[in-house]
Protein backbone atom coordinates (compact mmCIF):
# COMPACT_ATOMS: atom_id res chain seq x y z
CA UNK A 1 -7.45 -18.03 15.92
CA UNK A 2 -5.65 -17.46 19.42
CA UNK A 3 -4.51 -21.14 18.80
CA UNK A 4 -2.71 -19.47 15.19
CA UNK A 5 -1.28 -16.82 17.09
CA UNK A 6 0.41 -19.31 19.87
CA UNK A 7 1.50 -21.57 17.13
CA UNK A 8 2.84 -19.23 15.28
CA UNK A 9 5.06 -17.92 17.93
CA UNK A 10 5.99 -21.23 19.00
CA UNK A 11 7.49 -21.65 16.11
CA UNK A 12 9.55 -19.10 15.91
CA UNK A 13 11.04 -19.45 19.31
CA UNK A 14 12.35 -23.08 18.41
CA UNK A 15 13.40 -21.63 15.02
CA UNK A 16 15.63 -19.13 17.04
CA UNK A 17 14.74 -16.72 14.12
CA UNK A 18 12.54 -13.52 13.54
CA UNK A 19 12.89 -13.89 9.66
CA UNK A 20 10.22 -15.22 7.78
CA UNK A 21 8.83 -16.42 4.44
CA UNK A 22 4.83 -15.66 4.17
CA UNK A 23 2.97 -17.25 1.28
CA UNK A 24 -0.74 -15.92 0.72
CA UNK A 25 -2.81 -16.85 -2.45
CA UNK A 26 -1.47 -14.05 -4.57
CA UNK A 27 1.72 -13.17 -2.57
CA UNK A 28 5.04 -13.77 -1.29
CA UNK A 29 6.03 -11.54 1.63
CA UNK A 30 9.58 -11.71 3.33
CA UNK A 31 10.47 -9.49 6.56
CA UNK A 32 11.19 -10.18 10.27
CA UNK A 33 8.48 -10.45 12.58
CA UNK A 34 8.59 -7.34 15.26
CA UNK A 35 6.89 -8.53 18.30
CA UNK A 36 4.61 -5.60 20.00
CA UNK A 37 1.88 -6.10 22.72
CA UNK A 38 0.68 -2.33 21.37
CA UNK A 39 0.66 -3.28 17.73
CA UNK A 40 -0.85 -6.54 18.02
CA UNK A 41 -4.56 -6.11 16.88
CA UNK A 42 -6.28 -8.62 15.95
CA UNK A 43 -4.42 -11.25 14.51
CA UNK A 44 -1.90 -9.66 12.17
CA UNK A 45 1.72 -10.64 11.80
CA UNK A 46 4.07 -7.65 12.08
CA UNK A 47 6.88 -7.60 9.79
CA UNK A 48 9.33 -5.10 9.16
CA UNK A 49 11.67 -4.66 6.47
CA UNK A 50 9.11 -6.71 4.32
CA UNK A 51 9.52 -7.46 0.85
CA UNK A 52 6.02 -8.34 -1.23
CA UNK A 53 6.23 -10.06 -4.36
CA UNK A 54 3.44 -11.80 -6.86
CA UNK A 55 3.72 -15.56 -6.02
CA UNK A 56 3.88 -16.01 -9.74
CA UNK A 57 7.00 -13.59 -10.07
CA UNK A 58 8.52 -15.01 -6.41
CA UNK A 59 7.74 -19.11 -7.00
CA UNK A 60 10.92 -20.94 -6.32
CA UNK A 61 12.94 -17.97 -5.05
CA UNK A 62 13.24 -15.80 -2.08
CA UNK A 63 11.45 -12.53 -2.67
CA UNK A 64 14.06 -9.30 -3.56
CA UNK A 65 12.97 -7.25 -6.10
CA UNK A 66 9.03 -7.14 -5.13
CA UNK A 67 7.17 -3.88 -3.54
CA UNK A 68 9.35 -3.15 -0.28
CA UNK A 69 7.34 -1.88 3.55
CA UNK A 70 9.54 -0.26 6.03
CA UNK A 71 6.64 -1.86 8.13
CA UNK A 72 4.08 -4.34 7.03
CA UNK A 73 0.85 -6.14 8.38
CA UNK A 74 -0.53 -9.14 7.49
CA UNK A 75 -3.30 -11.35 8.68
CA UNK A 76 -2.88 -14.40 9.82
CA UNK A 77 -6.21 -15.97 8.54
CA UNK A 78 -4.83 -14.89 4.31
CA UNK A 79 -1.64 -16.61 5.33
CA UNK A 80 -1.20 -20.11 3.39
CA UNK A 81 1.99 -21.63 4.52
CA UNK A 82 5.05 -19.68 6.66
CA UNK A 83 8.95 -21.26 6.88
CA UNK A 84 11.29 -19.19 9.61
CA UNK A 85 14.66 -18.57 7.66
């Protein structure tokens, strides 16, 4: 899972961008990833300003009128695919 964690901030660094498109098997989430040494635990991605919508209600679009989180966990081993926007 540590490998996850490394990856996934790899690829954010070369994507010089903390905005991000999560897909799960039931959702699409869309926030910016707040990086926190406190907050880390376990292996969750924090997002803030997240936006979660059914994948059925999201598919093909960017997520904007889903269920909004001024702050928003999600973890990393329910997350499908990921694309840095």
């Amino acid at each position: 899972m540590e490998d996850k964690i490394k990856t996934f901030k790899h690829i954010m660094d070369k994507s010089d961008s903390n905005r991000v498109i999560i897909l799960t098997n039931h959702y699409q989430i869309t926030g910016n990833v707040h990086e926190c040494e406190e907050c880390n635990k376990g292996y969750y991605i924090n997002l803030t300003d997240a936006i979660m919508c059914n994948i059925e209600e999201a598919y093909g679009a960017e997520c904007t009128s889903g269920t909004q989180y001024d702050w928003l966990h999600v973890d990393l081993d329910k997350v499908l695919a990921y694309s840095f926007i």
